[in-house]
N, C-alpha and C. Protein backbone atom coordinates (compact mmCIF):
# COMPACT_ATOMS: atom_id res chain seq x y z
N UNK A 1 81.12 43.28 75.79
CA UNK A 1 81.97 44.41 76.06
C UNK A 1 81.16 45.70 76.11
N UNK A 2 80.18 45.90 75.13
CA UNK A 2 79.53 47.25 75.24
C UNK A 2 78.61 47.03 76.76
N UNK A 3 78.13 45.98 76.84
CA UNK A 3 77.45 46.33 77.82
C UNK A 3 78.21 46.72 79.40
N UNK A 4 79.36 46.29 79.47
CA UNK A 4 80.42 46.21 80.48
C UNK A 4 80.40 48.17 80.40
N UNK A 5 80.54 48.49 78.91
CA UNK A 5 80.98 50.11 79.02
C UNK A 5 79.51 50.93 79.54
N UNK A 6 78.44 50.23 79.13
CA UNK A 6 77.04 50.43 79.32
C UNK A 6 77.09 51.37 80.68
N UNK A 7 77.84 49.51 81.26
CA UNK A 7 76.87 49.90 82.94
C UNK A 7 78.23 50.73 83.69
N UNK A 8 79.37 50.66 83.52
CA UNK A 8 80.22 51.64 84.01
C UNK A 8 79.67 52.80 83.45
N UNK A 9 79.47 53.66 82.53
CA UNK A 9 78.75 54.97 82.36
C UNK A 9 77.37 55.08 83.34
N UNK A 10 76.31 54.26 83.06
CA UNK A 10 75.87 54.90 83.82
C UNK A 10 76.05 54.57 85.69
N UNK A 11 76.79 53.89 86.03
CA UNK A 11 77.20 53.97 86.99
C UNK A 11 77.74 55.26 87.52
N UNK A 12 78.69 55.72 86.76
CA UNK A 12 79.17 57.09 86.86
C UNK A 12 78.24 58.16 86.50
N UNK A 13 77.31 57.81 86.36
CA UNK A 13 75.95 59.02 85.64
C UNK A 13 75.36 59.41 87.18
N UNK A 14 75.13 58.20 87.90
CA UNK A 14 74.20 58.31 88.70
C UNK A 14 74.80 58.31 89.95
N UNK A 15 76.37 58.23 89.89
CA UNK A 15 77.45 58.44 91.31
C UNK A 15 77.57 59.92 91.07
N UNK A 16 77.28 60.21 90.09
CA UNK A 16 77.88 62.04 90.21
C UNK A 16 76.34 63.04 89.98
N UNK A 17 75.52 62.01 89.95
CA UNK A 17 73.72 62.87 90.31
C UNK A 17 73.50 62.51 91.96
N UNK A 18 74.37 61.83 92.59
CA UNK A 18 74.13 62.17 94.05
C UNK A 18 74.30 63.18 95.00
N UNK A 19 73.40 63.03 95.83
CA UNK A 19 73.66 64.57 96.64
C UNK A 19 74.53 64.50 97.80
N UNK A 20 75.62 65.33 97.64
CA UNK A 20 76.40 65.06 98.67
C UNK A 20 76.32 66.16 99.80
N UNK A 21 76.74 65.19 100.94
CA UNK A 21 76.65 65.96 102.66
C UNK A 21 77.25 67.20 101.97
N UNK A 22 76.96 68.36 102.69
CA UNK A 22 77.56 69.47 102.80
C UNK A 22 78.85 69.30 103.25
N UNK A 23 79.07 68.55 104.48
CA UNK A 23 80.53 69.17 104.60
C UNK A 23 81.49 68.56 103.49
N UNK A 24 80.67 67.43 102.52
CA UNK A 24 81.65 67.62 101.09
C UNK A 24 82.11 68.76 100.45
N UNK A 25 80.83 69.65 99.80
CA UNK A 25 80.41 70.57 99.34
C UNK A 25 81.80 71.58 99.68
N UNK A 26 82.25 72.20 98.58
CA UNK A 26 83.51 72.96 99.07
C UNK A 26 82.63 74.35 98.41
N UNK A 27 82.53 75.61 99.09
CA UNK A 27 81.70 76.20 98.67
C UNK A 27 82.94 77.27 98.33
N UNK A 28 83.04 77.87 97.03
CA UNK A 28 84.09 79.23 96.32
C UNK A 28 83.75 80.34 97.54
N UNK A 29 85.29 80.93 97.43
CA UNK A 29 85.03 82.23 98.40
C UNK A 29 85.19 83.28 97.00
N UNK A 30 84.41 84.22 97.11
CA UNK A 30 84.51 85.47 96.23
C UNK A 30 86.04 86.55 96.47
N UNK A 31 86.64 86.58 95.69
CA UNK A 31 87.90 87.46 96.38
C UNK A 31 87.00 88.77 95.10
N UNK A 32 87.17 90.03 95.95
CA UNK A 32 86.61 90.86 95.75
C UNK A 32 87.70 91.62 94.78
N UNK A 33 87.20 92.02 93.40
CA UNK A 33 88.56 92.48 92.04
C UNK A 33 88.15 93.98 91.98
N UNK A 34 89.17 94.52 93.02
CA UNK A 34 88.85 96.18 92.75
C UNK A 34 89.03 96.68 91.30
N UNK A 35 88.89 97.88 91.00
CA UNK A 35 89.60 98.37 89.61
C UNK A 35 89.92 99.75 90.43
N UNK A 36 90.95 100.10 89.38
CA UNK A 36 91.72 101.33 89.88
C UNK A 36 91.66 102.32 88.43
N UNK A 37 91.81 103.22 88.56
CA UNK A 37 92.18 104.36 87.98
C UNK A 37 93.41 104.97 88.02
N UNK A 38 94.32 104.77 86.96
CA UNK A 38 95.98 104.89 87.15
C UNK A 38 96.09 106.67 86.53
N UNK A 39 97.48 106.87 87.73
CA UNK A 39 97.85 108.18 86.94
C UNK A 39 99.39 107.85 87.01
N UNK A 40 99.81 108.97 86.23
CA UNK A 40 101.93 108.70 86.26
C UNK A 40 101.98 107.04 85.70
N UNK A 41 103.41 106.70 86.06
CA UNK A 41 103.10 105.47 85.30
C UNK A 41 102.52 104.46 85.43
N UNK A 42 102.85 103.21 84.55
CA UNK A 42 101.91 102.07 85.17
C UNK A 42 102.56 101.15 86.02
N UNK A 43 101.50 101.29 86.93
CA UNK A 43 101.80 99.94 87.81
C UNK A 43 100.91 98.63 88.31
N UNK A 44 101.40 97.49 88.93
CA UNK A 44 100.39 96.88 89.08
C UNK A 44 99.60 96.54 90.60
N UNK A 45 99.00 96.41 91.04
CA UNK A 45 98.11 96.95 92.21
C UNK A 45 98.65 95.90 93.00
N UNK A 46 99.12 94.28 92.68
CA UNK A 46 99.63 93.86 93.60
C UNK A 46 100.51 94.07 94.44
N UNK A 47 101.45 93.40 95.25
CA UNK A 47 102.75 93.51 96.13
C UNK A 47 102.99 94.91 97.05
N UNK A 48 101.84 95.39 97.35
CA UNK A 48 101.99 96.92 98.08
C UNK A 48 101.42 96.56 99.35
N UNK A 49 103.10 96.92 100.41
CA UNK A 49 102.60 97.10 102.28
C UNK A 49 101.44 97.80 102.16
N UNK A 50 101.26 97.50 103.66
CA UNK A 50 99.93 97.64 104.13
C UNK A 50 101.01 99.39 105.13
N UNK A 51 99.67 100.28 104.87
CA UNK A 51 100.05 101.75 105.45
C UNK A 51 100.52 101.74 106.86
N UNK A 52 100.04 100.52 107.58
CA UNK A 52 100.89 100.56 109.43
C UNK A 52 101.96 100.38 109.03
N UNK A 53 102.11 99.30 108.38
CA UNK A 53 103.97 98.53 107.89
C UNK A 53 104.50 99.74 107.68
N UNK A 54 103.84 100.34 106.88
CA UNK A 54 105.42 101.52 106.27
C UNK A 54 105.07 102.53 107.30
N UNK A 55 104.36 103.08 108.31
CA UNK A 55 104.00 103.94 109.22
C UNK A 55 105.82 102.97 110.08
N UNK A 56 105.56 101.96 110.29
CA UNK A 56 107.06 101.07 111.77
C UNK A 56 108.13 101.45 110.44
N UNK A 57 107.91 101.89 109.11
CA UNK A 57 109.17 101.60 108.25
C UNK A 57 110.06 103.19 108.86
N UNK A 58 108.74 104.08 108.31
CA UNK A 58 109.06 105.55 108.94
C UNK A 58 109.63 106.36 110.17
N UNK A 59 109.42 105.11 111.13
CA UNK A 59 109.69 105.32 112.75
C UNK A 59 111.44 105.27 113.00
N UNK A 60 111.44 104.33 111.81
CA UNK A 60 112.97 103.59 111.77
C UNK A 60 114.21 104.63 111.22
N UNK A 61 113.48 105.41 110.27
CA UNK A 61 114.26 106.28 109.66
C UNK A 61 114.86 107.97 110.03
N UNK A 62 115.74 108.06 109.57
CA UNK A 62 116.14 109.32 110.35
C UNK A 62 115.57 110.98 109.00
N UNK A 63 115.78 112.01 109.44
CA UNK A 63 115.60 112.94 108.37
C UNK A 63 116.91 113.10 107.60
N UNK A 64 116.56 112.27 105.80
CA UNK A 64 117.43 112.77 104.86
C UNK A 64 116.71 111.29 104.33
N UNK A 65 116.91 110.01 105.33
CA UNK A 65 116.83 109.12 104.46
C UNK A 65 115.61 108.99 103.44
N UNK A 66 115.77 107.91 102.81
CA UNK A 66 114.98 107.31 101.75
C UNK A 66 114.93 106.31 101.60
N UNK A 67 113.91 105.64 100.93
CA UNK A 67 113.29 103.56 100.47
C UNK A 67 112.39 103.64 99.34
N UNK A 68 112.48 103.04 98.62
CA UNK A 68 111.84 102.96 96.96
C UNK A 68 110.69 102.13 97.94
N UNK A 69 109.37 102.27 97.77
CA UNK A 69 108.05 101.34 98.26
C UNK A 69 107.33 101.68 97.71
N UNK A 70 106.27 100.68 97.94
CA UNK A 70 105.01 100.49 97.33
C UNK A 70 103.94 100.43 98.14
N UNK A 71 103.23 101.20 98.45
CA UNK A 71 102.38 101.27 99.66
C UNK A 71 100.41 101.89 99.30
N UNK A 72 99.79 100.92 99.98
CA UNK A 72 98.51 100.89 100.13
C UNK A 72 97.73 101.65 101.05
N UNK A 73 96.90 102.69 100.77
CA UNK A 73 96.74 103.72 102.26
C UNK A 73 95.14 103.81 101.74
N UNK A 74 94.53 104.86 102.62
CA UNK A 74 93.81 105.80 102.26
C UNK A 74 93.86 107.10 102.31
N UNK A 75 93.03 107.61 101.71
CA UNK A 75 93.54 109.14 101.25
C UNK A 75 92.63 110.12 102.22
N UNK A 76 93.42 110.88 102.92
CA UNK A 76 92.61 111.86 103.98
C UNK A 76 92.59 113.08 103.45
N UNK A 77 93.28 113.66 102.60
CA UNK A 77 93.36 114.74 102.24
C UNK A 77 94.06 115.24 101.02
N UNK A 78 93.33 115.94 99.85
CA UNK A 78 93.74 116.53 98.50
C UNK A 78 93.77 117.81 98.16
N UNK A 79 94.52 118.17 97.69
CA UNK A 79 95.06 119.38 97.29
C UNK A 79 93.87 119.97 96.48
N UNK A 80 92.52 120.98 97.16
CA UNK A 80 92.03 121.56 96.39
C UNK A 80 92.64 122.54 95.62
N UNK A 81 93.23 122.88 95.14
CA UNK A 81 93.78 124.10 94.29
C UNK A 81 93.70 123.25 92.85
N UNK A 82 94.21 122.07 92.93
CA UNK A 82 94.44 121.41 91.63
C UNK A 82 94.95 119.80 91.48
N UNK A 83 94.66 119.08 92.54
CA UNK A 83 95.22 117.57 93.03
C UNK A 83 96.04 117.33 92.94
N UNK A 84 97.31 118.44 93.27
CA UNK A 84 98.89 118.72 93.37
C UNK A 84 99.56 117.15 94.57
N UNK A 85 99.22 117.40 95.49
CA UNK A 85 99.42 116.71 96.76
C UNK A 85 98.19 116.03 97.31
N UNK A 86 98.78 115.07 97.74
CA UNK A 86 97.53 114.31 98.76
C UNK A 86 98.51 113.71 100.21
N UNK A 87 97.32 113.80 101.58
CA UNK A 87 97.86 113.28 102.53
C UNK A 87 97.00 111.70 102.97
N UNK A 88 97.48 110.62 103.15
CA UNK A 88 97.30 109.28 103.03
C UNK A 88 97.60 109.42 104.96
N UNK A 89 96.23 108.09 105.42
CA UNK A 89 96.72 108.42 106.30
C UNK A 89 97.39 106.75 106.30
N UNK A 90 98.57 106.87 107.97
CA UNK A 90 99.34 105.56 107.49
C UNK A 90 98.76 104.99 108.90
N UNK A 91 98.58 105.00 109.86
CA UNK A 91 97.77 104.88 111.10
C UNK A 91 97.28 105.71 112.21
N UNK A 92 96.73 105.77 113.31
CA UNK A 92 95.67 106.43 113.84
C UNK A 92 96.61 107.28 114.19
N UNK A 93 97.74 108.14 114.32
CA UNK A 93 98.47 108.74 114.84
C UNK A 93 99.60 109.24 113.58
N UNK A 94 99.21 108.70 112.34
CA UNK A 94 100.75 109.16 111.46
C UNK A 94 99.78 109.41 110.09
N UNK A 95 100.67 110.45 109.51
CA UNK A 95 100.35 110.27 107.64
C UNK A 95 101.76 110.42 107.10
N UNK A 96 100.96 110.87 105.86
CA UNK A 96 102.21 110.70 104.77
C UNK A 96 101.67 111.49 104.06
N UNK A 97 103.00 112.90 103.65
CA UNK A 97 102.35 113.85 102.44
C UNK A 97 103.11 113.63 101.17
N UNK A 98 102.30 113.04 100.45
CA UNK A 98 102.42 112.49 98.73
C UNK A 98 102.22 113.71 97.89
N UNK A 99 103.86 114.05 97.43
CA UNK A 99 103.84 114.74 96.50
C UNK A 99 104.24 114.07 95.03
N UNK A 100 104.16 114.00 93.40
CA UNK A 100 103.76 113.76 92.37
C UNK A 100 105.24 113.86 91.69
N UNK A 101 106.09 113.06 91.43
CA UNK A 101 107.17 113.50 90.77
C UNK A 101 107.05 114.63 89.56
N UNK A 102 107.83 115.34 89.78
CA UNK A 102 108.50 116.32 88.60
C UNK A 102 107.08 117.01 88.55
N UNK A 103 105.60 117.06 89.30
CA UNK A 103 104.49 117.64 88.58
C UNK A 103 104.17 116.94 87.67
N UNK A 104 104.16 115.79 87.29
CA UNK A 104 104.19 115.09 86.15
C UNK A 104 102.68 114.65 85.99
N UNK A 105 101.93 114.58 87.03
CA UNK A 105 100.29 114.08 86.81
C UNK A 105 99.73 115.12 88.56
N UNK A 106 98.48 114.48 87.95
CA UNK A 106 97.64 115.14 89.07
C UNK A 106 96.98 114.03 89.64
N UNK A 107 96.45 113.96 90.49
CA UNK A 107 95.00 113.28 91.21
C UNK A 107 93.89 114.10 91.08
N UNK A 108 93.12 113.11 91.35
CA UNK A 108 91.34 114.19 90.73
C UNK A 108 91.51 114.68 92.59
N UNK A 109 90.53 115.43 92.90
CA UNK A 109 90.16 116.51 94.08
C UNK A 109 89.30 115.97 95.01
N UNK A 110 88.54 114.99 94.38
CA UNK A 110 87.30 114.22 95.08
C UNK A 110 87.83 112.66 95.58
N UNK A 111 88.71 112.51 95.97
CA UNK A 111 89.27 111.16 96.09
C UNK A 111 89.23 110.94 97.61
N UNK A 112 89.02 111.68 98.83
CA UNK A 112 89.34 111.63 100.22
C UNK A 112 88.57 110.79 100.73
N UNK A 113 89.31 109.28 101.36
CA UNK A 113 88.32 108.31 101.90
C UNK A 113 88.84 107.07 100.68
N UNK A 114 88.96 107.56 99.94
CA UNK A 114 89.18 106.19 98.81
C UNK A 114 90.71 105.30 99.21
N UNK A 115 90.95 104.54 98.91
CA UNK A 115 91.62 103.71 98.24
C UNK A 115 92.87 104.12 97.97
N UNK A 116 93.93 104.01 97.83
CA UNK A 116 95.18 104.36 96.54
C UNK A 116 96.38 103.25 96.90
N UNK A 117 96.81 103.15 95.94
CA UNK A 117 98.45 102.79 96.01
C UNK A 117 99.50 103.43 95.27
N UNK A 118 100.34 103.93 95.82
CA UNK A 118 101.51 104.90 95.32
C UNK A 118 102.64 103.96 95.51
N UNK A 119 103.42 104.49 94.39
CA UNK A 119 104.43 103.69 93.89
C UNK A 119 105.78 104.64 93.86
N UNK A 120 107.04 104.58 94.64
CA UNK A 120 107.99 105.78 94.66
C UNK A 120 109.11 105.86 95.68
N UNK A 121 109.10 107.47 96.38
CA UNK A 121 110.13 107.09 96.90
C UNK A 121 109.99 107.54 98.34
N UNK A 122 110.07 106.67 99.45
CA UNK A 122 109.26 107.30 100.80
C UNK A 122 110.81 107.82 101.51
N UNK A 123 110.53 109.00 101.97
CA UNK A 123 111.42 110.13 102.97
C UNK A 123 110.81 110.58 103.91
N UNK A 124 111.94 110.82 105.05
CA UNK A 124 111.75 111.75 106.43
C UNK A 124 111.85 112.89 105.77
N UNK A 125 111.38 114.03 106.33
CA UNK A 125 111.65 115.64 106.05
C UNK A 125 111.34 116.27 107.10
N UNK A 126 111.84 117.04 107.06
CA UNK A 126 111.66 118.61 107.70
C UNK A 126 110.95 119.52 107.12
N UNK A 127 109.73 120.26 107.46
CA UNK A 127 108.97 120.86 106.52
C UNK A 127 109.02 122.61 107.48
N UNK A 128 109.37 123.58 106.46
CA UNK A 128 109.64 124.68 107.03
C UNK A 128 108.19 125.39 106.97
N UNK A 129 108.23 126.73 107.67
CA UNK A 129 106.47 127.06 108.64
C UNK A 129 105.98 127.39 107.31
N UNK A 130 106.59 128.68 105.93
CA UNK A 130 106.26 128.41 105.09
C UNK A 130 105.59 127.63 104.18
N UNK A 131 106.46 126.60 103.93
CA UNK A 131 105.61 125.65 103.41
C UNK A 131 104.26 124.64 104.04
N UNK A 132 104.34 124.49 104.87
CA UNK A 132 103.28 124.32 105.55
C UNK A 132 101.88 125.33 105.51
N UNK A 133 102.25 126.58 105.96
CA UNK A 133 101.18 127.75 105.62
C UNK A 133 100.86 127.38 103.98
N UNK A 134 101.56 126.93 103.01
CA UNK A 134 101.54 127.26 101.51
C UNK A 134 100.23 125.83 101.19
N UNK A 135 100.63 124.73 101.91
CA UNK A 135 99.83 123.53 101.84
C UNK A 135 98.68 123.67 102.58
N UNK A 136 98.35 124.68 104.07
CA UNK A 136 97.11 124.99 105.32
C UNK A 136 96.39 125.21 103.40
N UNK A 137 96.92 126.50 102.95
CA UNK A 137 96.24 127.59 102.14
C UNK A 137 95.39 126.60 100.88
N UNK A 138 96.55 125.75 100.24
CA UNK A 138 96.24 124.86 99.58
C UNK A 138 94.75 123.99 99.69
N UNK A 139 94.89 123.64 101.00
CA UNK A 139 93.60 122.75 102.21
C UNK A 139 92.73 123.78 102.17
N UNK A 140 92.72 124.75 101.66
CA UNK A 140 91.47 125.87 101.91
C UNK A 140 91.49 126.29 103.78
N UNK A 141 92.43 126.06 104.36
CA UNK A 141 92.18 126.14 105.76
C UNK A 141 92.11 127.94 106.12
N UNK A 142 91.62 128.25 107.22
CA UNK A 142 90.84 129.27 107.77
C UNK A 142 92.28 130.25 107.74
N UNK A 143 92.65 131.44 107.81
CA UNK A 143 93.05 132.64 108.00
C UNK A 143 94.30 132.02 109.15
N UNK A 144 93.35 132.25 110.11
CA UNK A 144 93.50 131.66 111.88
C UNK A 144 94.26 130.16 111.88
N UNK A 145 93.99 129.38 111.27
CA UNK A 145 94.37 128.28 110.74
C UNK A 145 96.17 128.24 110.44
N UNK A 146 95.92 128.93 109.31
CA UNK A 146 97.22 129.47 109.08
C UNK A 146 98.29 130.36 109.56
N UNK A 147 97.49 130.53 110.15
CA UNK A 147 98.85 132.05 110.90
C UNK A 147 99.13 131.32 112.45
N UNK A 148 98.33 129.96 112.87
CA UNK A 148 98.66 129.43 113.99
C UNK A 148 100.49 128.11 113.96
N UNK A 149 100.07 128.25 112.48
CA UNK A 149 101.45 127.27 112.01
C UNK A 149 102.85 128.35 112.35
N UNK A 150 103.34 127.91 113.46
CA UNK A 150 104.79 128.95 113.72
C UNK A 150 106.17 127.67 114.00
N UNK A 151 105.96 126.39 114.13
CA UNK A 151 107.17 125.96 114.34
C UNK A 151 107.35 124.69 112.95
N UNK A 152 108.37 124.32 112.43
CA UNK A 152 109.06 123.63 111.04
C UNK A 152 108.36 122.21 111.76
N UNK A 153 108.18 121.56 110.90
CA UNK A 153 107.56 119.64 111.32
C UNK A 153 108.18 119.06 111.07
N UNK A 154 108.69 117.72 111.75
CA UNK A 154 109.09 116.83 111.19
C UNK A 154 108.16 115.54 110.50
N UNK A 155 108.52 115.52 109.15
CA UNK A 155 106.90 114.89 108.43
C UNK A 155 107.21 113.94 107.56
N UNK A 156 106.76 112.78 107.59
CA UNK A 156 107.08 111.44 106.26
C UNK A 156 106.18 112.03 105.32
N UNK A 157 107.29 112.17 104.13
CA UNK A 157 106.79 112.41 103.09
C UNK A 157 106.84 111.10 101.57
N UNK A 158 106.55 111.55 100.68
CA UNK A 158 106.81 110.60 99.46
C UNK A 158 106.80 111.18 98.32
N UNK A 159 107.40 110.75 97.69
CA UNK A 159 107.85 111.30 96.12
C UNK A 159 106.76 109.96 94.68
N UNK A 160 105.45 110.27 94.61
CA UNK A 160 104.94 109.04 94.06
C UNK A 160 105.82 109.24 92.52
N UNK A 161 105.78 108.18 91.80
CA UNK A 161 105.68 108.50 90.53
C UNK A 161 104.61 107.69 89.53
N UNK A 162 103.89 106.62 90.29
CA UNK A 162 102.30 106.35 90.01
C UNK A 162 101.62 106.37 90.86
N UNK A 163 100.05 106.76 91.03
CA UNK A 163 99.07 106.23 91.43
C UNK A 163 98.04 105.88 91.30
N UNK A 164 97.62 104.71 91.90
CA UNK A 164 96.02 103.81 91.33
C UNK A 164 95.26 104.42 92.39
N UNK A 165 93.75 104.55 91.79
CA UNK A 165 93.13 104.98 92.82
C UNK A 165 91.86 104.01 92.39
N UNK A 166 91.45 103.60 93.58
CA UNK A 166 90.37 102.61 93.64
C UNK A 166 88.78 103.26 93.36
N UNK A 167 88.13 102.60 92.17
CA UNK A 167 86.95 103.28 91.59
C UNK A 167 85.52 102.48 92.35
């Protein structure tokens, strides 16, 4: 009997020291584990559209409405004055201006080009010339810049109340 267990072990010693064909060989794919930097509350980085998706969500909607989402962008533009607002762009032709519930957190200033996912509440708006000049000024934009803003926009905006920003 021992020898019966003998030669089955090393049978199996020397079936699993063989070299097998490659196209056995199942080779791991690396899934790449961002980390984020959270502000407002917590959330978790999975289950967030992709920024075209909610760019066709925006197309759909009229000015007043609203949709609770979760959306994945990059960030084109931050509020130098104090990382009040940021503009995300959503595709080659659309953004989205992300304002911070209640003032409740900030974004750092140096974030443009990165990463984010905001978590909240996405709206059509109407943005009057005012406020617009108040956000040019915000952008540090030129004099000329600003005094060229004369007609109200119609602009997808968002109400975050978290965001991760990719480190």
């Amino acid at each position: 009997m021992k020898s019966v267990t003998v030669m089955i072990m090393c049978f199996l010693m020397l079936n699993s020291c063989k070299n097998k064909s490659q196209e056995d060989v199942e080779t791991p794919t690396k899934t790449e584990k961002i980390e984020y930097a959270s502000f407002g509350k917590e959330i978790i980085a999975n289950d967030a559209i992709t920024a075209s998706s909610m760019a066709a969500h925006y197309k759909t909607m009229n000015t007043g409405d609203s949709i609770n989402s979760k959306i994945i962008a990059e960030v084109k533009e931050v509020c130098q004055a104090k990382g009040c607002w940021m503009r995300l762009n959503l595709d080659d032709e659309n953004e989205v201006m992300v304002k911070f519930k209640d003032y409740g957190f900030f974004v750092p200033k140096d974030i443009s080009g990165k990463q984010v996912i905001i978590n909240g509440k996405a709206f059509v708006k109407e943005i009057s010339v005012n406020e617009q000049r108040h956000y040019a000024e915000d952008a540090g934009k030129s004099p000329e810049e600003i005094a060229s803003i004369i007609t109200p926009k119609r602009t997808y905006s968002f109400e975050a109340n978290s965001v991760l920003v990719a480190q």
